[in-house]
PDB file of N, CA and C in Angstrom:
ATOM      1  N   UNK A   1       0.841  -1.179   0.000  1.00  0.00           N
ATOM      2  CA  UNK A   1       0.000   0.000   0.000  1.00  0.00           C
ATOM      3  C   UNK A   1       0.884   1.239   0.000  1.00  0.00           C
ATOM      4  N   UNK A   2       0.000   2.229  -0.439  1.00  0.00           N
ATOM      5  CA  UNK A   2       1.081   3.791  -0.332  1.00  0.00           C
ATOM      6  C   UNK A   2       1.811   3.994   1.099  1.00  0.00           C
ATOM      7  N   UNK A   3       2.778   4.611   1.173  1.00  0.00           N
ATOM      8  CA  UNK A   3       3.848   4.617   2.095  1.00  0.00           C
ATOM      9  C   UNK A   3       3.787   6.410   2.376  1.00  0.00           C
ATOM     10  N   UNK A   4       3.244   7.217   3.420  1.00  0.00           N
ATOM     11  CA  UNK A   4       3.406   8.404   4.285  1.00  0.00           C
ATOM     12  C   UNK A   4       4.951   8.463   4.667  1.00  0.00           C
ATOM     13  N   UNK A   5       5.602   9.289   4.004  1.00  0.00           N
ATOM     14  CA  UNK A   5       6.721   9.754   5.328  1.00  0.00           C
ATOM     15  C   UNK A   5       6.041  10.528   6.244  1.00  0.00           C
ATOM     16  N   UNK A   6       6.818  10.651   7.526  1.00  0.00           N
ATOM     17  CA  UNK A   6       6.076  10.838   8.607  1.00  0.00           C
ATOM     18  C   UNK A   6       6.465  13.047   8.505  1.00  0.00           C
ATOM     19  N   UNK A   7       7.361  13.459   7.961  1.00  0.00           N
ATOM     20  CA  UNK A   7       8.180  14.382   7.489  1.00  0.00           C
ATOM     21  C   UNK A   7       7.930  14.998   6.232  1.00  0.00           C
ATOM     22  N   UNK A   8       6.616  14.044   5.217  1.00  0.00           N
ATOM     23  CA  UNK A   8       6.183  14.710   4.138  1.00  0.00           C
ATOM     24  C   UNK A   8       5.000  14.608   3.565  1.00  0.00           C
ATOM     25  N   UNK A   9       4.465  15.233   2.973  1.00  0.00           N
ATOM     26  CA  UNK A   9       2.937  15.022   2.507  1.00  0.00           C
ATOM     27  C   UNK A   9       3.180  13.919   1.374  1.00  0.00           C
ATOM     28  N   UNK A  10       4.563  13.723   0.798  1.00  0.00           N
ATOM     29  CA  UNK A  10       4.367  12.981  -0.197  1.00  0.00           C
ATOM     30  C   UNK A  10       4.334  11.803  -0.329  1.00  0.00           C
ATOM     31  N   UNK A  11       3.204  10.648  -0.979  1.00  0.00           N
ATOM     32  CA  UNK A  11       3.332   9.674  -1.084  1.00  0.00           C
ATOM     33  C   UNK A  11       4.318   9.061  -1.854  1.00  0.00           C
ATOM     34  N   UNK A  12       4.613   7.896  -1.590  1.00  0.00           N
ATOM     35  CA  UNK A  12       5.336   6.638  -2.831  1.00  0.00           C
ATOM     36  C   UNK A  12       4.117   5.647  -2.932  1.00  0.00           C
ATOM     37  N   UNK A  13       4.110   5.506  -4.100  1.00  0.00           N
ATOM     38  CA  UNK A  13       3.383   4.159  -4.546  1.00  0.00           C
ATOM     39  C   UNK A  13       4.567   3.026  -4.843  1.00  0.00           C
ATOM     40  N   UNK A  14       3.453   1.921  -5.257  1.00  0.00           N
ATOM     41  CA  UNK A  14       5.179   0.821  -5.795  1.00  0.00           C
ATOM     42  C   UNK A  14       5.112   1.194  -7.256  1.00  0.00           C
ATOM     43  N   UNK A  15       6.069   0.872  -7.821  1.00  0.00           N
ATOM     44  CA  UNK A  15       6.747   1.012  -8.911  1.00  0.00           C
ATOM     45  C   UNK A  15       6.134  -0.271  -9.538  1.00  0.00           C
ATOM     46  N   UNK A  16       6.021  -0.572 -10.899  1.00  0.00           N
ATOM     47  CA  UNK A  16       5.379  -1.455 -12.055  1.00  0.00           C
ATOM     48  C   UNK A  16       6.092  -2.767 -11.656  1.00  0.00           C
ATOM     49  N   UNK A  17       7.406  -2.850 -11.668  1.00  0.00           N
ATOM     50  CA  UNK A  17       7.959  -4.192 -11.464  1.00  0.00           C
ATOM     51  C   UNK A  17       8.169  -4.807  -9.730  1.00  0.00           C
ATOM     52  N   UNK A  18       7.427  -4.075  -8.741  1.00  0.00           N
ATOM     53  CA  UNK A  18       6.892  -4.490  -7.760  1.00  0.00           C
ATOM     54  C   UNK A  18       5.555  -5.143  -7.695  1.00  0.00           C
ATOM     55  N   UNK A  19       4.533  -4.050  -8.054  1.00  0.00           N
ATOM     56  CA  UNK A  19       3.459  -4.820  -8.464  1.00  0.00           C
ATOM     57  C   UNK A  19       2.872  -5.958  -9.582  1.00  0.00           C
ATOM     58  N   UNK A  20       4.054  -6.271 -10.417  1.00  0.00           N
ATOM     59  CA  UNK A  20       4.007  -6.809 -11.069  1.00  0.00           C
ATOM     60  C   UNK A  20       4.650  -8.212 -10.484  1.00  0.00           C
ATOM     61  N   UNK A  21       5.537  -8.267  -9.872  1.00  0.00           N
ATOM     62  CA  UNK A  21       6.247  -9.353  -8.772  1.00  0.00           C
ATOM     63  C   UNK A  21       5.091  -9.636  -8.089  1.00  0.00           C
ATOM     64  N   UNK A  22       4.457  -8.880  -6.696  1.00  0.00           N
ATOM     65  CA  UNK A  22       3.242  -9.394  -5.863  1.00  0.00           C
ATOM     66  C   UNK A  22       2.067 -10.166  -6.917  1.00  0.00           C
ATOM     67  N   UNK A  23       1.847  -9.475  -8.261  1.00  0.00           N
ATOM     68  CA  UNK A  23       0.750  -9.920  -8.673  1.00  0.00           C
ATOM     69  C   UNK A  23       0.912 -11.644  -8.964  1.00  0.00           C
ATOM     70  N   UNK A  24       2.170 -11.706  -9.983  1.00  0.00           N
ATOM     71  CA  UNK A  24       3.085 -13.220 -10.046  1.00  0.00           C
ATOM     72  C   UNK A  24       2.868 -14.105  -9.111  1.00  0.00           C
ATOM     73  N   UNK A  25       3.314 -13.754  -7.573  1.00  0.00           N
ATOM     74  CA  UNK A  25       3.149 -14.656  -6.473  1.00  0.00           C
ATOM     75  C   UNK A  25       1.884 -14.820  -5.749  1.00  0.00           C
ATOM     76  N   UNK A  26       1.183 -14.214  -6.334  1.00  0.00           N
ATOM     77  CA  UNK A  26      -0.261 -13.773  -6.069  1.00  0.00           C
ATOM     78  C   UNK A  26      -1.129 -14.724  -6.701  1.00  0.00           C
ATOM     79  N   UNK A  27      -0.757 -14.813  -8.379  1.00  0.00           N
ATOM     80  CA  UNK A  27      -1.188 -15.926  -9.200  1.00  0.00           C
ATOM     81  C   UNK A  27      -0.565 -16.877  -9.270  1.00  0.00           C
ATOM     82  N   UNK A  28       0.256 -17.538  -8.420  1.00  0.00           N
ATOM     83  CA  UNK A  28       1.098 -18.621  -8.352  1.00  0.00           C
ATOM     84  C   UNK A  28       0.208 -19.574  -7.048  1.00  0.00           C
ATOM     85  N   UNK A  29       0.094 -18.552  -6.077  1.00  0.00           N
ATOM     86  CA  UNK A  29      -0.984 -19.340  -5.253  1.00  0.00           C
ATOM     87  C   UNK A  29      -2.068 -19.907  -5.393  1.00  0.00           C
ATOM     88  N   UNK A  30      -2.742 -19.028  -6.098  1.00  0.00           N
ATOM     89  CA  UNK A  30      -3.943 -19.055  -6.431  1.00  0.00           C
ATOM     90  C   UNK A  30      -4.502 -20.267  -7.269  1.00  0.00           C
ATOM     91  N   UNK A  31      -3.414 -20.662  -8.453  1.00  0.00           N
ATOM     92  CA  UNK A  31      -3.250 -21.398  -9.193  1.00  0.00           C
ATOM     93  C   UNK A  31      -3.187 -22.371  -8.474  1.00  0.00           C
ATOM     94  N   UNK A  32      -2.350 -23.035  -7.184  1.00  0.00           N
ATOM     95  CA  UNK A  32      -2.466 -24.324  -6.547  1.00  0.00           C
ATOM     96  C   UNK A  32      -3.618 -24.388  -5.927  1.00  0.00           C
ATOM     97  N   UNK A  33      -4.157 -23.564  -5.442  1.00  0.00           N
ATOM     98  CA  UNK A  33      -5.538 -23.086  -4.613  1.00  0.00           C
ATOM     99  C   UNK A  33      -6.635 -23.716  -5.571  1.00  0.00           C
ATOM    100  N   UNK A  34      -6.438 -23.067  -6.858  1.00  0.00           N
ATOM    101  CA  UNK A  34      -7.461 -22.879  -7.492  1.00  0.00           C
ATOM    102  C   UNK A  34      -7.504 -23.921  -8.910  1.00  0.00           C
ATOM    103  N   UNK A  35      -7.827 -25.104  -8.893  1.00  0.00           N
ATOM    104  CA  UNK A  35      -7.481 -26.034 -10.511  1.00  0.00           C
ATOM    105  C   UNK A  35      -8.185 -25.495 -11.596  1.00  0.00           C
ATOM    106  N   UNK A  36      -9.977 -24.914 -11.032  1.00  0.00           N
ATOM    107  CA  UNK A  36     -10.522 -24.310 -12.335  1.00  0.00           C
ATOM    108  C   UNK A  36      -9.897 -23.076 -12.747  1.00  0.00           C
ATOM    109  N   UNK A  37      -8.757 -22.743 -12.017  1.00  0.00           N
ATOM    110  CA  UNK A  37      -8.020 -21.575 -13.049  1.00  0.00           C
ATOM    111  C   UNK A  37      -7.095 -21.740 -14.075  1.00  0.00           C
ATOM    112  N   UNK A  38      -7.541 -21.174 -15.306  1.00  0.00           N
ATOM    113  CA  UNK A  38      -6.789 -21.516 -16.329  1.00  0.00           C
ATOM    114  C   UNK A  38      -5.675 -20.411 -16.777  1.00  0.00           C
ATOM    115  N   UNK A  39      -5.989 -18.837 -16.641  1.00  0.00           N
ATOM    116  CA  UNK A  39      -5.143 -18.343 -17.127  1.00  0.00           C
ATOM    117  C   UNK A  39      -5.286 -17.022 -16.260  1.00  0.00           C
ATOM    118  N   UNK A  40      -4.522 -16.043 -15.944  1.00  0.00           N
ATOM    119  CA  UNK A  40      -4.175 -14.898 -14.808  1.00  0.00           C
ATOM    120  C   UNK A  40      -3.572 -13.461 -15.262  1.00  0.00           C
ATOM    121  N   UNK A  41      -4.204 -12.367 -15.306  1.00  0.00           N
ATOM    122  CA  UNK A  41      -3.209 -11.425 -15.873  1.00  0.00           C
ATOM    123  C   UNK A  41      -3.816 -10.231 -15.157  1.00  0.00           C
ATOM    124  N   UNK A  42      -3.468  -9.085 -15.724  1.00  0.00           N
ATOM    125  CA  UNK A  42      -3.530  -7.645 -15.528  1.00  0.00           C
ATOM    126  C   UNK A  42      -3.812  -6.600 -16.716  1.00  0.00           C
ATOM    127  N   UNK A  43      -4.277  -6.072 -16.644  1.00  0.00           N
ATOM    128  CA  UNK A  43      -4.683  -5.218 -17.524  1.00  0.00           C
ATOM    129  C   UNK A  43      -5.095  -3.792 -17.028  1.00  0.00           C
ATOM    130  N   UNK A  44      -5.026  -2.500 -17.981  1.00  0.00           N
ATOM    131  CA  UNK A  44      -5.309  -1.449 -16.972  1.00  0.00           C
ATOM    132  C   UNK A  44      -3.875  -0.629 -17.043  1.00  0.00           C
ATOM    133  N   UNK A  45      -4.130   0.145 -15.971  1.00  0.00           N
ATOM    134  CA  UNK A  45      -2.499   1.399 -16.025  1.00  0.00           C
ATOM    135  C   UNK A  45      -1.726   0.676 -15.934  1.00  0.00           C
ATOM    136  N   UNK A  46      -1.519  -0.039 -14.884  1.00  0.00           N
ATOM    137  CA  UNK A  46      -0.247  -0.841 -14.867  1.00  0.00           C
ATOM    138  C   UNK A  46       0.442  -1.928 -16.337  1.00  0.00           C
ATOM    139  N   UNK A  47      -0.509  -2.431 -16.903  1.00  0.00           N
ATOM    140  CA  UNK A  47      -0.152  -3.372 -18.146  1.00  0.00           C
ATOM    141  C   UNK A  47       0.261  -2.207 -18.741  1.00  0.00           C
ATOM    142  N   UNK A  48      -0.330  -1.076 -19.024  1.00  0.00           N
ATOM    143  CA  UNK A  48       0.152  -0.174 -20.189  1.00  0.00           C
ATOM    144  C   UNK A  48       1.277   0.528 -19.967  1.00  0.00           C
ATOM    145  N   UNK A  49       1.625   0.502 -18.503  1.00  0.00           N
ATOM    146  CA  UNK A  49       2.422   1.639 -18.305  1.00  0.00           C
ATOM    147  C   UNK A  49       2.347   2.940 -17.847  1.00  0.00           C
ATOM    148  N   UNK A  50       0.877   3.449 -17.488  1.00  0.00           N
ATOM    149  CA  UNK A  50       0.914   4.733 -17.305  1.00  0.00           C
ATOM    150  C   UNK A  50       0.115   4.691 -15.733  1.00  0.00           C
ATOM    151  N   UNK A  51       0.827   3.596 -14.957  1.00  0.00           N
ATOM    152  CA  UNK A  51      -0.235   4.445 -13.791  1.00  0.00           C
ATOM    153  C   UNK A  51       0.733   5.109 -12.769  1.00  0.00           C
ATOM    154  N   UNK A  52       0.110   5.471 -12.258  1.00  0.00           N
ATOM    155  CA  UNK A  52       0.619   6.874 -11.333  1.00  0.00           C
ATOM    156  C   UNK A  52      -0.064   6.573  -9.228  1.00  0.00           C
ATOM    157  N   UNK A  53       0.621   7.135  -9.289  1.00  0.00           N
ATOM    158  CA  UNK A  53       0.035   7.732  -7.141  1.00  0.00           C
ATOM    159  C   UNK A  53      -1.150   7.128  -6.971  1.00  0.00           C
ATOM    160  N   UNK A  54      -2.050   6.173  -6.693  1.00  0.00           N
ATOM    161  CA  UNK A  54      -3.558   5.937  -6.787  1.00  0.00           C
ATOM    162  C   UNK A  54      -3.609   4.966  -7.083  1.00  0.00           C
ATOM    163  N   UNK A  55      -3.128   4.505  -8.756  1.00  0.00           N
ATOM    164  CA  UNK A  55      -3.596   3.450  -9.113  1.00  0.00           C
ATOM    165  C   UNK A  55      -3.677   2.177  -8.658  1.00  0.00           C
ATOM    166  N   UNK A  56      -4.770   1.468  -9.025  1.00  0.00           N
ATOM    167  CA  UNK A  56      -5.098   0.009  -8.866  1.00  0.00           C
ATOM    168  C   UNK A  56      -4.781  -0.875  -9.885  1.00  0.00           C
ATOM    169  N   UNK A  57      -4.693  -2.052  -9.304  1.00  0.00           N
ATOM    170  CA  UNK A  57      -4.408  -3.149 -10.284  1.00  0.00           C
ATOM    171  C   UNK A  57      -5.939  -3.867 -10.817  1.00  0.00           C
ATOM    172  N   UNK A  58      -6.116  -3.763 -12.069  1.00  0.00           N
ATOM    173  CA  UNK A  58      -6.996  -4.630 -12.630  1.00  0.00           C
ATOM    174  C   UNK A  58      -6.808  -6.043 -13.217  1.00  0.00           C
ATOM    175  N   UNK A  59      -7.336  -7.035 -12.442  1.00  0.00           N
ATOM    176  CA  UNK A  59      -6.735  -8.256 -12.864  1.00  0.00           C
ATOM    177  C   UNK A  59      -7.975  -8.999 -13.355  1.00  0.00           C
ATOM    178  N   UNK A  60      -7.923  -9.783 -14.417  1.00  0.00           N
ATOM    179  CA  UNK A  60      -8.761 -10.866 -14.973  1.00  0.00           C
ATOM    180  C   UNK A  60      -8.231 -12.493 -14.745  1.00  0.00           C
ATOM    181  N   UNK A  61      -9.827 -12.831 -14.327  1.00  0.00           N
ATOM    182  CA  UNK A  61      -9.287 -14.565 -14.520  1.00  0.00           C
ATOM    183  C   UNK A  61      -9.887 -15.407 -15.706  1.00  0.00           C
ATOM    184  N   UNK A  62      -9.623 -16.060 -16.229  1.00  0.00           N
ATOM    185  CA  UNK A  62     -10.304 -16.975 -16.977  1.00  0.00           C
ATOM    186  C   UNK A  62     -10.227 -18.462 -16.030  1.00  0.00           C
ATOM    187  N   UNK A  63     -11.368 -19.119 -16.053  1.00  0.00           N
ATOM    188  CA  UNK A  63     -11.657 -20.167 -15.116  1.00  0.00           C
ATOM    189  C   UNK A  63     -12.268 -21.434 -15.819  1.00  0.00           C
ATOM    190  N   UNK A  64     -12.244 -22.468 -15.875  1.00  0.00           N
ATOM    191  CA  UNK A  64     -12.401 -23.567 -16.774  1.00  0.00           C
ATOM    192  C   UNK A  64     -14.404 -23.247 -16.715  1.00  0.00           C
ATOM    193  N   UNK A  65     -14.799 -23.012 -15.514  1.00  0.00           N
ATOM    194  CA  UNK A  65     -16.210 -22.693 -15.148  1.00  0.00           C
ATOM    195  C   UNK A  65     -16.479 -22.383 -13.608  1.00  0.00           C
ATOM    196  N   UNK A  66     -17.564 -22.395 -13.389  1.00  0.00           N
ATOM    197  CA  UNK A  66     -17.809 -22.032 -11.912  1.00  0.00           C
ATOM    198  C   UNK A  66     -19.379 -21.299 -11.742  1.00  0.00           C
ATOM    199  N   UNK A  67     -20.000 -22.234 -10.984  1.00  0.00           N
ATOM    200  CA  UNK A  67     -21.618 -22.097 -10.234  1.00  0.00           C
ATOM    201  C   UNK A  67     -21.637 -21.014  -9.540  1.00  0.00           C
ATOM    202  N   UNK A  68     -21.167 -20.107  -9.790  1.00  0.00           N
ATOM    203  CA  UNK A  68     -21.736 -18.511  -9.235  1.00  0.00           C
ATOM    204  C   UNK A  68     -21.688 -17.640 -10.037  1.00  0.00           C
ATOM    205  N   UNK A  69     -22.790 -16.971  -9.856  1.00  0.00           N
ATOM    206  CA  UNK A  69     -23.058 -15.707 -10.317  1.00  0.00           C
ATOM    207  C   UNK A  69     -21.421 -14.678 -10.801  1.00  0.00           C
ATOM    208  N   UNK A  70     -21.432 -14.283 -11.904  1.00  0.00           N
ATOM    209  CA  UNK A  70     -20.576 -13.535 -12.548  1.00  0.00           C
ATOM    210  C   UNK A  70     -19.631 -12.235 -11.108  1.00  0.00           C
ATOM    211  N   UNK A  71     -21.020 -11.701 -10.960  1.00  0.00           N
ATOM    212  CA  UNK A  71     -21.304 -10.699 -10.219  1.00  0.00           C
ATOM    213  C   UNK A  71     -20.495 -10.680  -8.981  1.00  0.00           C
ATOM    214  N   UNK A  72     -20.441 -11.912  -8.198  1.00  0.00           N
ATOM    215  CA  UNK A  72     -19.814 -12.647  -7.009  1.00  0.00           C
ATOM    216  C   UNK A  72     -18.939 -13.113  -7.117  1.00  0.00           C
ATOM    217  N   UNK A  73     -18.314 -13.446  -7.803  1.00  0.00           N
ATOM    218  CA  UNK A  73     -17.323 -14.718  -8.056  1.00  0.00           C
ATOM    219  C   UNK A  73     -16.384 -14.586  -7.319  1.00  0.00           C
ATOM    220  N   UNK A  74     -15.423 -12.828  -7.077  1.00  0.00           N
ATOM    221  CA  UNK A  74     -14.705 -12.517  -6.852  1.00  0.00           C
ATOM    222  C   UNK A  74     -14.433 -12.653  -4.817  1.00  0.00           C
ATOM    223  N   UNK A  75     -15.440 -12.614  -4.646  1.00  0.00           N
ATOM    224  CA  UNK A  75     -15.393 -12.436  -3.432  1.00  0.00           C
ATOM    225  C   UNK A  75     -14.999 -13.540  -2.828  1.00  0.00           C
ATOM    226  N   UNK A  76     -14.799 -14.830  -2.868  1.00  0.00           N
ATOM    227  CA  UNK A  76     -13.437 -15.215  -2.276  1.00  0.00           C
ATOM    228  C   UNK A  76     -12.222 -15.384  -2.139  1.00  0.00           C
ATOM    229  N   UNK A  77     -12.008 -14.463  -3.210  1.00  0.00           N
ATOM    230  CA  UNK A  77     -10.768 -14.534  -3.510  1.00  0.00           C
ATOM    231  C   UNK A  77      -9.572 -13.593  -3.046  1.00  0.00           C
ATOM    232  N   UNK A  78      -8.747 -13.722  -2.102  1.00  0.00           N
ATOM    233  CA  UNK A  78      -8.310 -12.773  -1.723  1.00  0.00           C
ATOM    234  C   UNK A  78      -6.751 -11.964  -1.902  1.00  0.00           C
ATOM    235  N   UNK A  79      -7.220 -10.840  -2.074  1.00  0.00           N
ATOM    236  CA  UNK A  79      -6.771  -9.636  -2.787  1.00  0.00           C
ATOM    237  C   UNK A  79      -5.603  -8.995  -1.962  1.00  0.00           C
ATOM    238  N   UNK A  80      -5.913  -9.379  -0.500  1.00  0.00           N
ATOM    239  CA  UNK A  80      -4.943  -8.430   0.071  1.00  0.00           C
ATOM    240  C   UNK A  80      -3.446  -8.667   0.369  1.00  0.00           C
ATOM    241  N   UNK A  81      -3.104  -9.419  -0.227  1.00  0.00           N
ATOM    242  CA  UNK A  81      -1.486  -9.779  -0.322  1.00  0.00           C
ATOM    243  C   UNK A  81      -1.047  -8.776  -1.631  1.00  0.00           C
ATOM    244  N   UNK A  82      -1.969  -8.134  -2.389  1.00  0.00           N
ATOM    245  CA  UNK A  82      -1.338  -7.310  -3.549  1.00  0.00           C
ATOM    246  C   UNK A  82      -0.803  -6.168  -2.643  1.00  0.00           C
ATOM    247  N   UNK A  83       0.290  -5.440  -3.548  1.00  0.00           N
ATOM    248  CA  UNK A  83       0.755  -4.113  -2.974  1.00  0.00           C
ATOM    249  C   UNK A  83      -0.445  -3.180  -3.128  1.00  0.00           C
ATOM    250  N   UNK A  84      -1.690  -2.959  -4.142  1.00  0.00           N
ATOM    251  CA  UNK A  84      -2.425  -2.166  -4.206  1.00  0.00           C
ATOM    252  C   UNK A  84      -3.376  -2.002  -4.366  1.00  0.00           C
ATOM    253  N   UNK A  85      -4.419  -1.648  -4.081  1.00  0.00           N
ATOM    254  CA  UNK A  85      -5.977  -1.904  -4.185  1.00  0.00           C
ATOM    255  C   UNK A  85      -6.191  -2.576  -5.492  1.00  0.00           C
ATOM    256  N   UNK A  86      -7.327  -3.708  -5.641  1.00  0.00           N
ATOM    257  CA  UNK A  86      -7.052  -4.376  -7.245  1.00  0.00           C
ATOM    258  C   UNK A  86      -8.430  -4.345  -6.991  1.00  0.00           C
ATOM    259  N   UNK A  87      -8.754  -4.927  -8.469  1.00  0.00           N
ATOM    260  CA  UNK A  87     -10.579  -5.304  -9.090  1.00  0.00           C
ATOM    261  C   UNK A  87      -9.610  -6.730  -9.439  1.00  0.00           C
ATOM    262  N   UNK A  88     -11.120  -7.657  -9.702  1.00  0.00           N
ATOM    263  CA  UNK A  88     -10.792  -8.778 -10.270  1.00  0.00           C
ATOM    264  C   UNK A  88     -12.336  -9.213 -10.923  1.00  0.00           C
ATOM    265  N   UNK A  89     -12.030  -9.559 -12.394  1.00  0.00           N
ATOM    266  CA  UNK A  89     -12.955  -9.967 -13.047  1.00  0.00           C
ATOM    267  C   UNK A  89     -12.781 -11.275 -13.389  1.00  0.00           C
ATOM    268  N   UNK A  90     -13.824 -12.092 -13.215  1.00  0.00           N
ATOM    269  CA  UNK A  90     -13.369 -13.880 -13.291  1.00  0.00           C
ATOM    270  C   UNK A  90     -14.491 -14.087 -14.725  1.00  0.00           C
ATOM    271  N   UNK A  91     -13.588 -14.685 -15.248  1.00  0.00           N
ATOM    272  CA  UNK A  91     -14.543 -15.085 -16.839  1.00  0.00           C
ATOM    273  C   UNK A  91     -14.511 -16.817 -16.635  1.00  0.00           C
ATOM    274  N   UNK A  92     -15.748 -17.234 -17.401  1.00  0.00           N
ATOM    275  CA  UNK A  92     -15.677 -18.582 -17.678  1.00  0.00           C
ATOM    276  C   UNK A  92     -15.536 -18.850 -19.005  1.00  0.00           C
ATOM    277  N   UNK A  93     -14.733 -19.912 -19.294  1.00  0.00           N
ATOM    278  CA  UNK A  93     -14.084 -19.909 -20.634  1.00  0.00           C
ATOM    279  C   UNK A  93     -15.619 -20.116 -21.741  1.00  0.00           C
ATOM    280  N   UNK A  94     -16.317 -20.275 -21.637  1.00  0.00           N
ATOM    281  CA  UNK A  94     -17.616 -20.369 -22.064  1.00  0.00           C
ATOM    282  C   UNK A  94     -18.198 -18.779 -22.665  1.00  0.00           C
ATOM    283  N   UNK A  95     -18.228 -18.036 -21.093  1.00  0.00           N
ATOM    284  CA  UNK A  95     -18.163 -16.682 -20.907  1.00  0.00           C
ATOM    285  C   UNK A  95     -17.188 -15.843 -21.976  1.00  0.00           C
ATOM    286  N   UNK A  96     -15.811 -16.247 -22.010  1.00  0.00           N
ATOM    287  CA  UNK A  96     -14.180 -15.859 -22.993  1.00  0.00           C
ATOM    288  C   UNK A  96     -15.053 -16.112 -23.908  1.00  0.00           C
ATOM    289  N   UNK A  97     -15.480 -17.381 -24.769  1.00  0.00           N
ATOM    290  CA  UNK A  97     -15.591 -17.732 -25.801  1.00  0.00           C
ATOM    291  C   UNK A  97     -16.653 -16.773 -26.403  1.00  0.00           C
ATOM    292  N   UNK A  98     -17.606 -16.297 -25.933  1.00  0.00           N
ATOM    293  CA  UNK A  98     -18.910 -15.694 -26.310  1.00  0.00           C
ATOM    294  C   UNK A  98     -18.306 -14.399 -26.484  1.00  0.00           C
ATOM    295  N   UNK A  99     -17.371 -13.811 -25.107  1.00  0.00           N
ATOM    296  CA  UNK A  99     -17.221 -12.868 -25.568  1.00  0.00           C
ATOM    297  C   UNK A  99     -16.025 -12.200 -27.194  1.00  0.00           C
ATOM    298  N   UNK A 100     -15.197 -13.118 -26.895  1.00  0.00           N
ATOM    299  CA  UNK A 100     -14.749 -13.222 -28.069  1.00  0.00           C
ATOM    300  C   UNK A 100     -15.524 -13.316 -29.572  1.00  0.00           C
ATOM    301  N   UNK A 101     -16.508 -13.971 -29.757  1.00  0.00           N
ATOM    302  CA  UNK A 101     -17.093 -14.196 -30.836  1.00  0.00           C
ATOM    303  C   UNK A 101     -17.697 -12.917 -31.277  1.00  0.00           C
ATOM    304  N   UNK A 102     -18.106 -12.288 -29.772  1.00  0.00           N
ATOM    305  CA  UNK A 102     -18.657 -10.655 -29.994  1.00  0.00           C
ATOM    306  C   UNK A 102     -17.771  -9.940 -30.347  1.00  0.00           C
ATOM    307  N   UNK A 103     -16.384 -10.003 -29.895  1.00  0.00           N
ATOM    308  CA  UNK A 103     -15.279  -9.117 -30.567  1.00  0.00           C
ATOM    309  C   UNK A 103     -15.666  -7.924 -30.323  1.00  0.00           C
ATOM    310  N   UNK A 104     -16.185  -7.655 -29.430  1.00  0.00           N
ATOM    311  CA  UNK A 104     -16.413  -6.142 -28.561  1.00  0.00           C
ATOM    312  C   UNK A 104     -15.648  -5.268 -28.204  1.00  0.00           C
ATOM    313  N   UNK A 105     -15.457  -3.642 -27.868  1.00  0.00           N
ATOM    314  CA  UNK A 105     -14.225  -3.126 -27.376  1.00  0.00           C
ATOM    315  C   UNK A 105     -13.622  -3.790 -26.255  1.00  0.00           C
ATOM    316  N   UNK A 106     -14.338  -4.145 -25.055  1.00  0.00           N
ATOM    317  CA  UNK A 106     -13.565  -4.506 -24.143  1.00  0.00           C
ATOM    318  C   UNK A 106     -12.340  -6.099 -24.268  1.00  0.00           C
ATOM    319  N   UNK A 107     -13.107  -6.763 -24.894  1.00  0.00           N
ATOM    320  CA  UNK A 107     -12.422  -8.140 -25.195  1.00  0.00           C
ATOM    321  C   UNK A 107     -11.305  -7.474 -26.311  1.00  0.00           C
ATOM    322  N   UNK A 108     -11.111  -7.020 -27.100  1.00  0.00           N
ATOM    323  CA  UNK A 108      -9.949  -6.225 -27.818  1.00  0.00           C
ATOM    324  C   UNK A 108      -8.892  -5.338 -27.220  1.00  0.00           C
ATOM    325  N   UNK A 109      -9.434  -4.521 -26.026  1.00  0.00           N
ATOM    326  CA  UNK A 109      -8.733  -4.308 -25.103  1.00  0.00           C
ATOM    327  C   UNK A 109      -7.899  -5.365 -24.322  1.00  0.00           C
ATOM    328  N   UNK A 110      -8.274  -6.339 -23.764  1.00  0.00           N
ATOM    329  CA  UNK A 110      -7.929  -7.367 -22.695  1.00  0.00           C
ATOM    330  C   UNK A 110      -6.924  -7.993 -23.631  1.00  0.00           C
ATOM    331  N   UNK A 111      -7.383  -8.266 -25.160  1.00  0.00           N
ATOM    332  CA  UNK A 111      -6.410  -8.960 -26.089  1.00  0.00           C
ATOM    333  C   UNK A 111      -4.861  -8.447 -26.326  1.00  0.00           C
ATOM    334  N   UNK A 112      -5.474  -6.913 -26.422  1.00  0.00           N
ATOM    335  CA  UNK A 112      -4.451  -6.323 -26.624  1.00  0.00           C
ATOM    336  C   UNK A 112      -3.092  -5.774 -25.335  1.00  0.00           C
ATOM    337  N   UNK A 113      -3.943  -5.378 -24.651  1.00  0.00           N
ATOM    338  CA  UNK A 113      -3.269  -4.855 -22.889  1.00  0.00           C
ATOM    339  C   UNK A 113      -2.855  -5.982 -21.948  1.00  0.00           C
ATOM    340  N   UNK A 114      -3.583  -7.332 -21.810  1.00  0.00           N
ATOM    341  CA  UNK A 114      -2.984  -7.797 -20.594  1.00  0.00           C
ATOM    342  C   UNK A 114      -2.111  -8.171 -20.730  1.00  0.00           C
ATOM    343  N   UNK A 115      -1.329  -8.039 -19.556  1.00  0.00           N
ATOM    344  CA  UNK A 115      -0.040  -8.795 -19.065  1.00  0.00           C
ATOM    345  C   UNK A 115      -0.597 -10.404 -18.157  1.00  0.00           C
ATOM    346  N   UNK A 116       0.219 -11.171 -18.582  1.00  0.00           N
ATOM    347  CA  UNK A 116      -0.250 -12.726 -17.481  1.00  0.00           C
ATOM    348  C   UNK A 116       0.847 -11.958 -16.122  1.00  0.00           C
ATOM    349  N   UNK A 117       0.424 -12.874 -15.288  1.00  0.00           N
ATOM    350  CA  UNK A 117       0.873 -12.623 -14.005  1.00  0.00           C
ATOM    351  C   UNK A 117       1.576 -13.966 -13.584  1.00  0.00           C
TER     352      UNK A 117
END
């Protein structure tokens, strides 16, 4: 998380190849944790490069499947070993596939921007 000197108003955030390390060991667990996970990344300021003081990590899962609601999915999954506030969107490869076929902005985005973790 952001770091206060006690001597300055100014924050530090982590730097790209920190959060990019936590996210790695982050999806390394998860992966033994987790068998219906198939694939793990990031996408967002950090994949591109431009985030700054604030930013969050946006991470996507793709998951072989899974009996919950889209909406929920995320919520057991836990987040707080990242260095920085994250979202997490869990797709079912079913879910990938459809959306792909739509070839929509966002799935062109994700194609184009994520980083695996």
């Amino acid at each position: 998380m952001p770091v206060k000197s006690l001597d300055s108003s100014v924050r530090k955030w982590p730097d790209k190849h920190a959060v990019h390390q936590a996210a790695k060991m982050w999806s390394d667990r998860e992966a033994n944790r987790r068998p219906e996970l198939m694939r793990l990344g990031y996408f967002g300021s950090y994949a591109r490069g431009d985030r700054g003081v604030g930013s969050d990590l946006d991470l996507v899962a793709l998951v072989s499947e899974s009996p919950v609601p889209f909406e929920t999915r995320s919520r057991d999954w836990d987040l707080n070993s990242l260095p920085v506030p994250a979202h997490l969107l869990i797709y079912t490869a079913s879910e990938w596939h459809a959306m792909e076929q739509e070839d929509g902005r966002f799935i062109r985005m994700l194609r184009r921007e994520t980083v695996c973790a």
